[in-house]
N, C-alpha and C. Protein backbone atom coordinates (compact mmCIF):
# COMPACT_ATOMS: atom_id res chain seq x y z
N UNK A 1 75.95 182.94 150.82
CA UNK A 1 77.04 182.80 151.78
C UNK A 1 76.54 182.06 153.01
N UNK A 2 77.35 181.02 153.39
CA UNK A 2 76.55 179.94 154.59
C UNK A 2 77.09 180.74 155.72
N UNK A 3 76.14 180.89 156.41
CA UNK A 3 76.83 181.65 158.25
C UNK A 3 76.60 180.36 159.24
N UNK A 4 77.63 180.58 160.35
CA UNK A 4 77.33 179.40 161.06
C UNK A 4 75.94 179.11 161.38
N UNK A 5 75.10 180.62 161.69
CA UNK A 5 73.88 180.72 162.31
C UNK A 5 73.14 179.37 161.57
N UNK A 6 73.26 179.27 159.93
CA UNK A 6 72.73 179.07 159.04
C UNK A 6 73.18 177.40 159.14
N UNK A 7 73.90 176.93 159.52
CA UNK A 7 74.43 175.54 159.88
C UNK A 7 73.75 175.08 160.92
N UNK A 8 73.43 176.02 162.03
CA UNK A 8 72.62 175.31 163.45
C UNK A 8 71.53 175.34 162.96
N UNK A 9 70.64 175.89 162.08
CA UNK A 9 69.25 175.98 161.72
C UNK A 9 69.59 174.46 161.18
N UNK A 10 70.10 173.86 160.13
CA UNK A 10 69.99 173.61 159.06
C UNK A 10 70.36 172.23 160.33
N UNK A 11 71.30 172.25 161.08
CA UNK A 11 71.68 170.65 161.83
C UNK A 11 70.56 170.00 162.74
N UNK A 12 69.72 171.58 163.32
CA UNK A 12 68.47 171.61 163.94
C UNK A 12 67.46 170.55 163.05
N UNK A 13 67.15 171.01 162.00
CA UNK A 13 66.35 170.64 160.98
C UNK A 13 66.48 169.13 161.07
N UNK A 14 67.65 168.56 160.54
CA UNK A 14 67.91 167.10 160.54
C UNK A 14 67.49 166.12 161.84
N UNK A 15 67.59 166.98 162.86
CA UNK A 15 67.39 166.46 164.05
C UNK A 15 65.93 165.68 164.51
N UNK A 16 65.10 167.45 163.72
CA UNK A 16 63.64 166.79 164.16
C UNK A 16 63.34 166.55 163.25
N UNK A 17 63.80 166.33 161.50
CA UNK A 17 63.02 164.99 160.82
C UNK A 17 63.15 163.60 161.24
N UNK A 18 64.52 163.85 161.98
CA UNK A 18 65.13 162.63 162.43
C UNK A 18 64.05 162.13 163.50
N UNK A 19 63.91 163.00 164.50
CA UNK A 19 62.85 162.84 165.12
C UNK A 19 61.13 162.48 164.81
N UNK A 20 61.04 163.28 163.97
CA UNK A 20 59.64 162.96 163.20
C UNK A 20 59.55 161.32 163.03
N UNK A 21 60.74 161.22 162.14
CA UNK A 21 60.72 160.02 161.47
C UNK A 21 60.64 159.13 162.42
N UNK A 22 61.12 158.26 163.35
CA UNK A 22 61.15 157.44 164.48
C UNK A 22 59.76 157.32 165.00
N UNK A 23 59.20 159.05 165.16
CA UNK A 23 57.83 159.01 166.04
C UNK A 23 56.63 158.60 164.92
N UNK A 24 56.80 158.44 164.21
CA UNK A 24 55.84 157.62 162.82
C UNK A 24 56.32 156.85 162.64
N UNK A 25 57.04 155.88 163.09
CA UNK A 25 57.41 154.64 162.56
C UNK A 25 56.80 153.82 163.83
N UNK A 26 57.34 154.66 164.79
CA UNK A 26 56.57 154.15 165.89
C UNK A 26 54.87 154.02 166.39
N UNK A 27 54.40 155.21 165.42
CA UNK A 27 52.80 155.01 165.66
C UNK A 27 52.37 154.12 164.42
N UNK A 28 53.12 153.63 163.30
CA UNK A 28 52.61 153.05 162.51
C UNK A 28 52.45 151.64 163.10
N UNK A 29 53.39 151.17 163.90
CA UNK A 29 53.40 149.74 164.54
C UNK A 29 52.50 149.92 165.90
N UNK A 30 52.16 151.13 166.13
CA UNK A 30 51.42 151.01 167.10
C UNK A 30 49.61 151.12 166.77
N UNK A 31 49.57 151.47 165.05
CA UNK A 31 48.17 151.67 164.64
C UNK A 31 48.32 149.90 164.18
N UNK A 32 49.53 149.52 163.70
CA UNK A 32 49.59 148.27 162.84
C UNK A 32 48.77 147.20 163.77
N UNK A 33 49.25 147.03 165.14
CA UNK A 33 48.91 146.20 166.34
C UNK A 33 46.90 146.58 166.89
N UNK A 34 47.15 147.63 166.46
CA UNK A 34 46.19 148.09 166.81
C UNK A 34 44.59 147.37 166.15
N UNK A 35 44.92 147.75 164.45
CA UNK A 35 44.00 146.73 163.91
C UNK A 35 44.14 145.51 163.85
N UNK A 36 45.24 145.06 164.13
CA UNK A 36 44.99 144.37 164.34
C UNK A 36 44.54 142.72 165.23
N UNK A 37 44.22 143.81 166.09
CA UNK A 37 43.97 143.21 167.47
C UNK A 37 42.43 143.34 167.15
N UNK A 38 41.70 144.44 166.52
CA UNK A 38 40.23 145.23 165.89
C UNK A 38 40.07 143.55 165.55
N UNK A 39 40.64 143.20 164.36
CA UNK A 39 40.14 142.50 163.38
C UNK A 39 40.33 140.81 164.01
N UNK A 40 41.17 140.69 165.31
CA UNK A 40 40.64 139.39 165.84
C UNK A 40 39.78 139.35 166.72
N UNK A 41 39.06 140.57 166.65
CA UNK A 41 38.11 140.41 167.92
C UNK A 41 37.02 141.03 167.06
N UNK A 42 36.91 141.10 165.86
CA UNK A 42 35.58 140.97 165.18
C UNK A 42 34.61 142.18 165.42
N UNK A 43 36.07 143.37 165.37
CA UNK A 43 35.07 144.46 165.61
C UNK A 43 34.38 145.04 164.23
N UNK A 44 33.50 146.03 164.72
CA UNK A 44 32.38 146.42 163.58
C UNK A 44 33.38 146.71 162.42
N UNK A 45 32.54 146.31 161.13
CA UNK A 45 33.14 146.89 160.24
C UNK A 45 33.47 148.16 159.83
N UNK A 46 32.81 149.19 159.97
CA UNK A 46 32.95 150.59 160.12
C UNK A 46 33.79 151.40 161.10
N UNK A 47 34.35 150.27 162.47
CA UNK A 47 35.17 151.21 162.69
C UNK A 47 36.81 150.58 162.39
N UNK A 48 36.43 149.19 162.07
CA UNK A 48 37.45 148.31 161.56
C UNK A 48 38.43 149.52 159.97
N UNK A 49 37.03 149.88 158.99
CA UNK A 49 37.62 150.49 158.21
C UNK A 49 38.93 151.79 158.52
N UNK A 50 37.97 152.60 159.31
CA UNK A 50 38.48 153.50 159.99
C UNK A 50 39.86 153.54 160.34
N UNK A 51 40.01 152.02 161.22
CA UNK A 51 41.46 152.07 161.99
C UNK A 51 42.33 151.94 160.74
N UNK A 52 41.77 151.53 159.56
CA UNK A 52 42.50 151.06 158.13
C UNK A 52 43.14 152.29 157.88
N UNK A 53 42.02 153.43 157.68
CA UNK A 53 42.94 154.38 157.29
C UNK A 53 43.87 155.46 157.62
N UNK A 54 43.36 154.73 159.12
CA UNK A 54 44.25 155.90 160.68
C UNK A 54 46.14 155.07 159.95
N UNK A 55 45.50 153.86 159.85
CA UNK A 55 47.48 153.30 159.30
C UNK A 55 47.95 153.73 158.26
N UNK A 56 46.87 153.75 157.43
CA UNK A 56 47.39 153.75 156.03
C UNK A 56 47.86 155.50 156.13
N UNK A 57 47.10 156.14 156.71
CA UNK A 57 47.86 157.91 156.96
C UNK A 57 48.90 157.47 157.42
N UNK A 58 48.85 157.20 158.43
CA UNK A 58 50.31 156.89 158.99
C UNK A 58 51.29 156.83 158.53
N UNK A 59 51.04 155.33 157.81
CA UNK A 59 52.04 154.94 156.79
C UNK A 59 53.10 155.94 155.06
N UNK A 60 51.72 156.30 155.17
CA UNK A 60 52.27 157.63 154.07
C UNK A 60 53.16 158.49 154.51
N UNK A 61 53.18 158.84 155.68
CA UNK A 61 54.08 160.04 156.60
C UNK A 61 55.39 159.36 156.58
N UNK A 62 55.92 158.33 156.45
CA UNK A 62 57.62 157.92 156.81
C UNK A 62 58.15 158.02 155.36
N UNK A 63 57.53 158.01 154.12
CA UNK A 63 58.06 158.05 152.93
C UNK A 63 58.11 159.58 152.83
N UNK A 64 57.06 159.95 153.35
CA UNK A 64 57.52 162.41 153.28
C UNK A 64 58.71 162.24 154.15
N UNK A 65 58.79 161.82 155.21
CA UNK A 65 60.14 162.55 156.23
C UNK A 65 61.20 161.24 155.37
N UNK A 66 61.30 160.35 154.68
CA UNK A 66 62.38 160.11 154.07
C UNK A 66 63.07 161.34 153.07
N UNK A 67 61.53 161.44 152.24
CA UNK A 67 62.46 163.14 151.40
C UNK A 67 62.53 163.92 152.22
N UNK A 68 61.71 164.12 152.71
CA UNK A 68 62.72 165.81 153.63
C UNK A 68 63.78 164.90 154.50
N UNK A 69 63.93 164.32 155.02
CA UNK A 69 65.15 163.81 155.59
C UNK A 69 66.32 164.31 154.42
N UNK A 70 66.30 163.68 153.38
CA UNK A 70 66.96 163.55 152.67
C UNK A 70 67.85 164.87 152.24
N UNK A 71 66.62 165.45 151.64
CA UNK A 71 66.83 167.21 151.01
C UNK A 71 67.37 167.56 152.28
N UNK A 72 67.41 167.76 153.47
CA UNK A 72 67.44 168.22 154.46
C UNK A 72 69.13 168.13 154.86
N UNK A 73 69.43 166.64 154.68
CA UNK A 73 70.64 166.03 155.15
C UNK A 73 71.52 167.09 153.92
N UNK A 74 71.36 166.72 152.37
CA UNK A 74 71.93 167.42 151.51
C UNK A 74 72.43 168.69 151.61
N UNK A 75 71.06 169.74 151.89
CA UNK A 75 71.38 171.22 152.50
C UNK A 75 72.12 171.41 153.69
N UNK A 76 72.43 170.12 154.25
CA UNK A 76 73.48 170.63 155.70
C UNK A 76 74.65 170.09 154.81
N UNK A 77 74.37 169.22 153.98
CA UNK A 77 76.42 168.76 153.51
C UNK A 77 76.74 170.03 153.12
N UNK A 78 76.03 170.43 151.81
CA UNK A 78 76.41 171.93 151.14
C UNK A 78 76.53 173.10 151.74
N UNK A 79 76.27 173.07 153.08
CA UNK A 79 76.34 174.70 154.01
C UNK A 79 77.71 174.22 154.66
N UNK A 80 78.23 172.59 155.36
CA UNK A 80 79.36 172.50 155.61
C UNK A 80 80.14 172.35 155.00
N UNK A 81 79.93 172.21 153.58
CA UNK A 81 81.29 171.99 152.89
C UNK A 81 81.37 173.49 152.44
N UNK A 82 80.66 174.12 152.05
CA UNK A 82 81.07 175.47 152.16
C UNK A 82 81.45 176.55 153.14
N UNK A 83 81.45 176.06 154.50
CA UNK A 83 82.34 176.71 155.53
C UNK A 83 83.46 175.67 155.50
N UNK A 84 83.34 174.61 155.54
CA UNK A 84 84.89 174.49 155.53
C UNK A 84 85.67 174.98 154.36
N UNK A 85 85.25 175.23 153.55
CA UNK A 85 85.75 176.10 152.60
C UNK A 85 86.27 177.44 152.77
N UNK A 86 85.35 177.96 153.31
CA UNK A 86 85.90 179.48 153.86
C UNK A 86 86.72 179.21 155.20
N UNK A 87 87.13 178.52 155.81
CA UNK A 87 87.80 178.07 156.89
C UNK A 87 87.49 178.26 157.79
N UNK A 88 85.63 178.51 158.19
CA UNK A 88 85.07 178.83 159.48
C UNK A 88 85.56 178.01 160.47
N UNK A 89 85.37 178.25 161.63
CA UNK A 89 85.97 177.64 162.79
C UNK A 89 84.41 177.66 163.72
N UNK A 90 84.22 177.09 164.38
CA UNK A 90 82.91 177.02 165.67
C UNK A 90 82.20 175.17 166.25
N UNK A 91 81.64 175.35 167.23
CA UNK A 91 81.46 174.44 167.75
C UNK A 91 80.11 173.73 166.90
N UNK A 92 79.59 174.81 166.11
CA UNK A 92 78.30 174.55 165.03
C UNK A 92 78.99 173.31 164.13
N UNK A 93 80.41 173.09 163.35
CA UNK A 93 80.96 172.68 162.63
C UNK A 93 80.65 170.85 163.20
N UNK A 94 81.26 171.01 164.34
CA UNK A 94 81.61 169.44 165.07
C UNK A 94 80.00 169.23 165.29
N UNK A 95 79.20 169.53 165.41
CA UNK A 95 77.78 169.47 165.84
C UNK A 95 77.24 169.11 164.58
N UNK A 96 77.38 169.61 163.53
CA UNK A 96 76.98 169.22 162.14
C UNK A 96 77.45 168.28 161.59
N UNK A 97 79.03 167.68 161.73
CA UNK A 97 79.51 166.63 161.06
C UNK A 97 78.74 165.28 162.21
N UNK A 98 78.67 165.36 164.05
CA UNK A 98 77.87 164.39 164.33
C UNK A 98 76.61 163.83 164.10
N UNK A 99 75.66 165.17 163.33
CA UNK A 99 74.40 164.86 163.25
C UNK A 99 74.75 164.19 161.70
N UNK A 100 75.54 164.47 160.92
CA UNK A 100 75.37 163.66 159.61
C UNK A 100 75.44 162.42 159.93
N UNK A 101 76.71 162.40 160.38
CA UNK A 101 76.86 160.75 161.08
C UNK A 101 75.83 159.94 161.91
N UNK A 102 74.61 160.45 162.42
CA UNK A 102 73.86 159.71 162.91
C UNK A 102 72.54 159.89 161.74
N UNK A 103 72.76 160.93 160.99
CA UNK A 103 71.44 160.49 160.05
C UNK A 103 71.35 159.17 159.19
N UNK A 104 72.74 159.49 158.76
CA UNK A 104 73.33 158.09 158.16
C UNK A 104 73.18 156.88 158.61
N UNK A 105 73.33 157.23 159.60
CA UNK A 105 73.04 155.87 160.22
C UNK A 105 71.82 155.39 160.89
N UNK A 106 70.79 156.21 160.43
CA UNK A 106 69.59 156.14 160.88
C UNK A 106 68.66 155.72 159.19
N UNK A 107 69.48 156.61 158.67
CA UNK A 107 68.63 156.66 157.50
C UNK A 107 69.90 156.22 156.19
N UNK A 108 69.79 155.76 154.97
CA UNK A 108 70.20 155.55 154.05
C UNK A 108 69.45 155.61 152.47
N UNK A 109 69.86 157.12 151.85
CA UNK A 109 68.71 157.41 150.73
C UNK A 109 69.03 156.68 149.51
N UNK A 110 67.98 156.60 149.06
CA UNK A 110 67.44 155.49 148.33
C UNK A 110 68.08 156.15 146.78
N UNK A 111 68.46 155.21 146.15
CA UNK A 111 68.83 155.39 144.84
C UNK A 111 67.45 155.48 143.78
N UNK A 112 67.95 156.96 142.88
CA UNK A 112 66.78 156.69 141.83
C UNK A 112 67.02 156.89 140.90
């Protein structure tokens, strides 16, 4: 049974993958610049490697918060379509249909 309580957790959730996601996209272009600024200035190879794999972590992190984005976005459709089902009423409702609308539009999941 979905409780509203269970809708603000769940709109919460979307928010800070939403968040996550942005703040790794943003350090990936900021590790991206990074080496490569390393590699025109001919720094050592060992720490050259290094910055390689500070990105390449990086980089792995925006494809996880795409699935949990994803799963995430899903479990809020299915908790609101099942209060609007039961005909809940609350300000949780309008708060949940805006955050879909901006995940969407932040994010678009990938067909598989």
């Amino acid at each position: 049974m979905a409780t509203l309580r269970n809708l603000k957790i769940k709109t919460s959730t979307c928010k800070r993958i939403v968040k996550e996601l942005r703040s790794y996209e943003k350090e990936v272009e900021k590790e991206a610049a990074k080496t490569a600024d390393m590699k025109e200035k001919g720094a050592d190879p060992y720490d050259l490697k290094q910055q390689e794999n500070v990105l390449a972590e990086s980089r792995m992190m925006v494809p996880d918060c795409h699935k949990r984005l994803e799963a995430a976005l899903t479990d809020l459709k299915a908790t609101l379509a099942e209060l609007k089902e039961s005909n809940e009423q609350g300000a949780e409702i309008g708060e949940a249909e805006s955050t879909i609308t901006e995940v969407e539009a932040v994010y678009t999941p990938t067909e598989d």
